[in-house]
Protein backbone atom coordinates (compact mmCIF):
# COMPACT_ATOMS: atom_id res chain seq x y z
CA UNK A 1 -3.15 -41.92 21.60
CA UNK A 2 -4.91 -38.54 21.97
CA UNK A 3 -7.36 -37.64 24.54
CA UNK A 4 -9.31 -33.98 24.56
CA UNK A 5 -8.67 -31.89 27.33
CA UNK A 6 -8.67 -28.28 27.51
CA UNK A 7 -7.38 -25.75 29.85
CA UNK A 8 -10.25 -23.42 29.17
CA UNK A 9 -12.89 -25.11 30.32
CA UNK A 10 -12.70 -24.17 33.83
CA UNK A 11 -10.63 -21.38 35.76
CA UNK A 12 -8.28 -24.04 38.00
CA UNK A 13 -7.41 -27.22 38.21
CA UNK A 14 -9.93 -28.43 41.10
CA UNK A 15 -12.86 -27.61 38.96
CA UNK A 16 -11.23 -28.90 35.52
CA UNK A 17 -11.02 -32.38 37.52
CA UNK A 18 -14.19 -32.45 38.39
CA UNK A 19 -16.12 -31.18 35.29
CA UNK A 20 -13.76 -33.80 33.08
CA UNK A 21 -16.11 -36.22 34.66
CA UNK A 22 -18.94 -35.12 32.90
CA UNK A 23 -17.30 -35.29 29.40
CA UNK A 24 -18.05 -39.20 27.98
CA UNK A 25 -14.93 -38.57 25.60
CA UNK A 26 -12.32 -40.48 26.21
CA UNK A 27 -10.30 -40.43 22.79
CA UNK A 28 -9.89 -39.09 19.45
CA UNK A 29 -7.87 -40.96 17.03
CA UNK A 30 -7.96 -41.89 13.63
CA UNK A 31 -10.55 -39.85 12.49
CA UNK A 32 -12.80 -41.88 15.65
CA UNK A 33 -14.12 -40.72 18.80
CA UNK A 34 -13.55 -43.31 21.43
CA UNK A 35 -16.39 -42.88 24.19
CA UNK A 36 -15.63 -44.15 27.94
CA UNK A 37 -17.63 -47.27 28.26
CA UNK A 38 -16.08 -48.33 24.80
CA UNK A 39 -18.04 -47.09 22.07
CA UNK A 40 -17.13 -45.40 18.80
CA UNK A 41 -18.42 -42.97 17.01
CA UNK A 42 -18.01 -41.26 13.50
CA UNK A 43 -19.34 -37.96 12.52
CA UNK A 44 -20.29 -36.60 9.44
CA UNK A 45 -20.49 -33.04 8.53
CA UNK A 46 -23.62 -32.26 5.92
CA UNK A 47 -24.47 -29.54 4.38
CA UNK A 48 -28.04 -28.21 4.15
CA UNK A 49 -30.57 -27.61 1.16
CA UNK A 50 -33.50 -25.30 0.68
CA UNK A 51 -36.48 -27.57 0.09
CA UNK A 52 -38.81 -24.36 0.17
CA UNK A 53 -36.97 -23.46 -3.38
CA UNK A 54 -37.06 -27.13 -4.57
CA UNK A 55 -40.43 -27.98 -6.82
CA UNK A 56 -42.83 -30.35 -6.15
CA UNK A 57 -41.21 -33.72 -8.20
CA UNK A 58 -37.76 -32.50 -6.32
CA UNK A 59 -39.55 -32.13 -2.74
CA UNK A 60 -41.22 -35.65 -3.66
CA UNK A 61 -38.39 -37.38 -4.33
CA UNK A 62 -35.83 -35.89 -1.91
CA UNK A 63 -38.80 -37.08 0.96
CA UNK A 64 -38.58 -40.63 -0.39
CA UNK A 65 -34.89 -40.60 -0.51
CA UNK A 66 -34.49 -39.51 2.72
CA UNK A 67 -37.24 -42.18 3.61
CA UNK A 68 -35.89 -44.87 2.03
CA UNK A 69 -32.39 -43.79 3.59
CA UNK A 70 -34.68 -44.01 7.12
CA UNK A 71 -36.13 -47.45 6.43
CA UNK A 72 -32.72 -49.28 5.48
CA UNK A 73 -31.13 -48.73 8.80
CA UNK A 74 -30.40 -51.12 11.40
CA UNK A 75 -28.64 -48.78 13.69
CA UNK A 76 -29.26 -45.21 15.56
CA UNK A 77 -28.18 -42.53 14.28
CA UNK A 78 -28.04 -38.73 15.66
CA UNK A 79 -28.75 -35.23 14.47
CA UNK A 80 -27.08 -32.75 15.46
CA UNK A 81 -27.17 -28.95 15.11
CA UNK A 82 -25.03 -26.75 16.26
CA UNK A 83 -26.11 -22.78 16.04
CA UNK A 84 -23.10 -19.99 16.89
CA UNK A 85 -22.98 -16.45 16.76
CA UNK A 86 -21.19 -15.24 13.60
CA UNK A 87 -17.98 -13.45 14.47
CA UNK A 88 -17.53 -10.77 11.82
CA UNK A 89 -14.03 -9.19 13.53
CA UNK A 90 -11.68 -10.73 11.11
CA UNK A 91 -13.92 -8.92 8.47
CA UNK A 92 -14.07 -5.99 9.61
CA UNK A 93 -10.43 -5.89 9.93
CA UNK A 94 -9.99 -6.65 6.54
CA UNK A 95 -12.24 -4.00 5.60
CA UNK A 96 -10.56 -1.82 8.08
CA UNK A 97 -6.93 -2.32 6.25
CA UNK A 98 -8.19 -2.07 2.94
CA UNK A 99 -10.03 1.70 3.70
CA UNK A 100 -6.73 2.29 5.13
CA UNK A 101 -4.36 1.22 2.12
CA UNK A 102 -7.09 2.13 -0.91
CA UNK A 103 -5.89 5.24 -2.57
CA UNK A 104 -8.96 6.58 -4.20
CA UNK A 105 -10.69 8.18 -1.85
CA UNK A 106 -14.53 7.44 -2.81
CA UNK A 107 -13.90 3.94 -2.95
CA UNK A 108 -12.16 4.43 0.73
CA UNK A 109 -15.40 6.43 2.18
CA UNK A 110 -17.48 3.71 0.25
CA UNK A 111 -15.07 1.27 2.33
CA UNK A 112 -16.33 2.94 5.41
CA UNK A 113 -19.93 3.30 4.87
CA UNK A 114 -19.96 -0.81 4.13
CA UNK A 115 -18.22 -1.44 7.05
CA UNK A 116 -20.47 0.56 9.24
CA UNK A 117 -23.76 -0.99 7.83
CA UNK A 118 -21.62 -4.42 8.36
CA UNK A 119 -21.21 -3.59 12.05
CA UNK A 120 -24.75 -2.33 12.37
CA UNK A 121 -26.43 -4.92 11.08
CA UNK A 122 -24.75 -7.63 13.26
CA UNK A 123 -25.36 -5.66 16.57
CA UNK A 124 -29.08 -5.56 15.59
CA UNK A 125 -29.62 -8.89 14.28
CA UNK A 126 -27.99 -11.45 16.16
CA UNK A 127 -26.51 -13.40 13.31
CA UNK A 128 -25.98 -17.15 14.10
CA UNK A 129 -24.32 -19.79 12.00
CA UNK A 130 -25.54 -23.49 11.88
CA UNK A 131 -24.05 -26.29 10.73
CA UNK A 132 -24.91 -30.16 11.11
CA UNK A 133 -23.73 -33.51 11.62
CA UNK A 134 -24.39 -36.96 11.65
CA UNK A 135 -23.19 -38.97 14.39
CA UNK A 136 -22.72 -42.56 13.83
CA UNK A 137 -22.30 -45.21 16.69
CA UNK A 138 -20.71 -48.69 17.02
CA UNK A 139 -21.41 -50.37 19.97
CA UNK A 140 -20.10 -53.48 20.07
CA UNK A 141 -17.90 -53.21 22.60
CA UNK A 142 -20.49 -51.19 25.31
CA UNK A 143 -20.77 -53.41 28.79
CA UNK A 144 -17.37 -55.02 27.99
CA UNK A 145 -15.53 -55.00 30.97
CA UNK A 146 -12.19 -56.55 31.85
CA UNK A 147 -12.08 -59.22 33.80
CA UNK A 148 -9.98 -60.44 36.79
CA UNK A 149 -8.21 -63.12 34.14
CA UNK A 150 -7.94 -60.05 31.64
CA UNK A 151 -5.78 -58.18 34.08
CA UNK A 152 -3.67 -60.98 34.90
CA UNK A 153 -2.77 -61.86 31.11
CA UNK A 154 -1.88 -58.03 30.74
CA UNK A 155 0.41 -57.76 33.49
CA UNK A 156 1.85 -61.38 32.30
CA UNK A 157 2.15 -60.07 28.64
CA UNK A 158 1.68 -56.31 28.33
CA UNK A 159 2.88 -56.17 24.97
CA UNK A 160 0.38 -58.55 23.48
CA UNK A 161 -2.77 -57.28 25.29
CA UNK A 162 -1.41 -53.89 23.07
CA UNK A 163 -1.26 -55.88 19.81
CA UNK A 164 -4.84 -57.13 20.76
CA UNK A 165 -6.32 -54.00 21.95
CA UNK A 166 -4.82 -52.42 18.75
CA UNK A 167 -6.61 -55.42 16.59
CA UNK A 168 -9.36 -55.05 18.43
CA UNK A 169 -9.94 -50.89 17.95
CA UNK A 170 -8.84 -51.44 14.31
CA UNK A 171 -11.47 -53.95 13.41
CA UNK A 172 -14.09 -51.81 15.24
CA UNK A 173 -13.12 -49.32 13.16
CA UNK A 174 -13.68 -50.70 9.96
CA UNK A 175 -17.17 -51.44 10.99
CA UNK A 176 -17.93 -48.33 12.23
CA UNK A 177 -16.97 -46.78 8.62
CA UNK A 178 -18.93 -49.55 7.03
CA UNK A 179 -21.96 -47.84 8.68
CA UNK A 180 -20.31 -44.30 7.10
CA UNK A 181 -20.38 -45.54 3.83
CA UNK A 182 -23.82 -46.75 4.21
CA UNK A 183 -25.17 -43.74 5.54
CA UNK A 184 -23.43 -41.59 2.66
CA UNK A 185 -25.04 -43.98 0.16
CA UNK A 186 -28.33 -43.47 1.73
CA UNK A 187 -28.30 -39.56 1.75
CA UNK A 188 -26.59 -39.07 -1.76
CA UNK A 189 -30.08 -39.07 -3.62
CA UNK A 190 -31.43 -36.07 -1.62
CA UNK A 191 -28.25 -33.56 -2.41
CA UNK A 192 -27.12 -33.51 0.64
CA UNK A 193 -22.96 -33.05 0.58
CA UNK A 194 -21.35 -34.77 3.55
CA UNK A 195 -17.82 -35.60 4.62
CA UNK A 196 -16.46 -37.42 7.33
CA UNK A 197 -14.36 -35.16 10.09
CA UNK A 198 -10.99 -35.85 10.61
CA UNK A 199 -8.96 -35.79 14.45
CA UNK A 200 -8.25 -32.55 14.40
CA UNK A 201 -11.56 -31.63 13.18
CA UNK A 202 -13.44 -33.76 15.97
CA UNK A 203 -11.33 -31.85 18.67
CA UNK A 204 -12.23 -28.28 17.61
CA UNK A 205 -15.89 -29.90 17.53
CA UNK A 206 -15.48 -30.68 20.74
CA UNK A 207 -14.10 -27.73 21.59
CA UNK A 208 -16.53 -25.72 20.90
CA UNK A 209 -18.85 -27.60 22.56
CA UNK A 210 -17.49 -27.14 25.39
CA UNK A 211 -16.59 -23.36 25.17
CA UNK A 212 -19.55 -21.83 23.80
CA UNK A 213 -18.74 -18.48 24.63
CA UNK A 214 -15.94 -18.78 22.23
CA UNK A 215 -17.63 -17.31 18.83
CA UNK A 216 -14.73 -17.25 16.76
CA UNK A 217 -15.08 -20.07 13.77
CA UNK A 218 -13.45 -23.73 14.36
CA UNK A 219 -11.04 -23.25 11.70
CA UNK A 220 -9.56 -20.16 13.30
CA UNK A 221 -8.60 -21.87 16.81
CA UNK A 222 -5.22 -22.97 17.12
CA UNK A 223 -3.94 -25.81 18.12
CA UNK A 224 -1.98 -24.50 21.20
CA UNK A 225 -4.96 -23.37 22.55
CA UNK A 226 -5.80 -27.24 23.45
CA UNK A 227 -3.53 -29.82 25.10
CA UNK A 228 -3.25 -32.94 23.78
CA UNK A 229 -2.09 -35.81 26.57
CA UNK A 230 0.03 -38.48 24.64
CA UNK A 231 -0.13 -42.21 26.53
């Protein structure tokens, strides 16, 4: 069992307590976010299309796709953006080794004078990088609450309230990816790409969240730069 929690979020450990209680996260596992009153949810990374370029037949029938994807739901679904400014330093160190190792020296001045129009044209236009996501809920299990006679049978029987709880999450689970599939059905006739995000890839989404002053891209932060409680 995995729950989020990063040292970086706050400067000590009085303030990390307290802002914790503000984040409705209280696991990621199997490729599942597991909120604190109980509820899952799924997310789906999608890419994006340029419906300006499209002609008028496409625009037509990627707006009745994406209707008829609207109409056959029977759940909520969310949209999310998520806009960053583009971090261009492991470019520009590339760029910065290869003027230094290239032999000829036009194409290490031409080098240069890239890099410098590189570097000038991110500090005058801030450059930001968006990418989206579906986030798809299962709420069966929201309001449940254990009971007096729930806590009694788990201290009786640990074990088996462990099985149960673990038969429980996994048939949750298979409905919430039910929904996934249904939702990836719906969207497929407007062009959209999508795929589901794995653990790790939920935790540097989260992450990110909640560090946005960290610009560098998901895929570049470590792992040890989060701590990951095992229970």
């Amino acid at each position: 069992m995995e729950q989020l929690h990063s040292k970086t979020l706050t400067r000590n450990e009085g303030l990390g307590k307290s802002a914790q209680e503000f984040v409705d996260v209280s696991e990621i596992k199997d490729n599942v976010v597991i909120l604190k009153n109980g509820t899952l949810r799924a997310v789906l990374m999608v890419s994006s299309i340029n419906f300006e370029l499209k002609s008028s037949a496409e625009q037509e029938a990627i707006t009745a796709s994406y209707q008829n994807f609207l109409n056959s739901l029977d759940f909520p679904v969310q949209i999310l953006v998520s806009s960053r400014r583009l971090d261009i330093d492991p470019y520009i160190k590339l760029l910065d080794e290869k003027e230094k190792t290239q032999a000829n020296e036009l194409l290490r001045f031409q080098i240069a004078d890239y890099r410098n129009f590189i570097k000038n044209l991110v500090g005058a236009a801030n450059i930001m990088t968006k990418s989206f996501y579906l986030i798809i809920p299962f709420a069966l299990t929201e309001g449940k609450k254990e009971t007096f006679l729930d806590k009694i049978k788990t201290a009786l029987n640990p074990k088996q309230a462990i099985i149960e709880k673990k038969m429980e999450f996994e048939n949750y689970k298979s409905q919430l990816w039910q929904r996934v599939q249904h939702v990836m059905a719906g969207l497929e006739g407007t062009g959209i790409r999508m795929a589901p995000l794995e653990t790790q890839e939920l935790i540097e989404l989260f992450y990110n969240a909640y560090n946005p002053t960290v610009i560098e891209p998901a895929e570049r932060i470590e792992t040890e730069k989060l701590q990951l409680n095992r229970v």
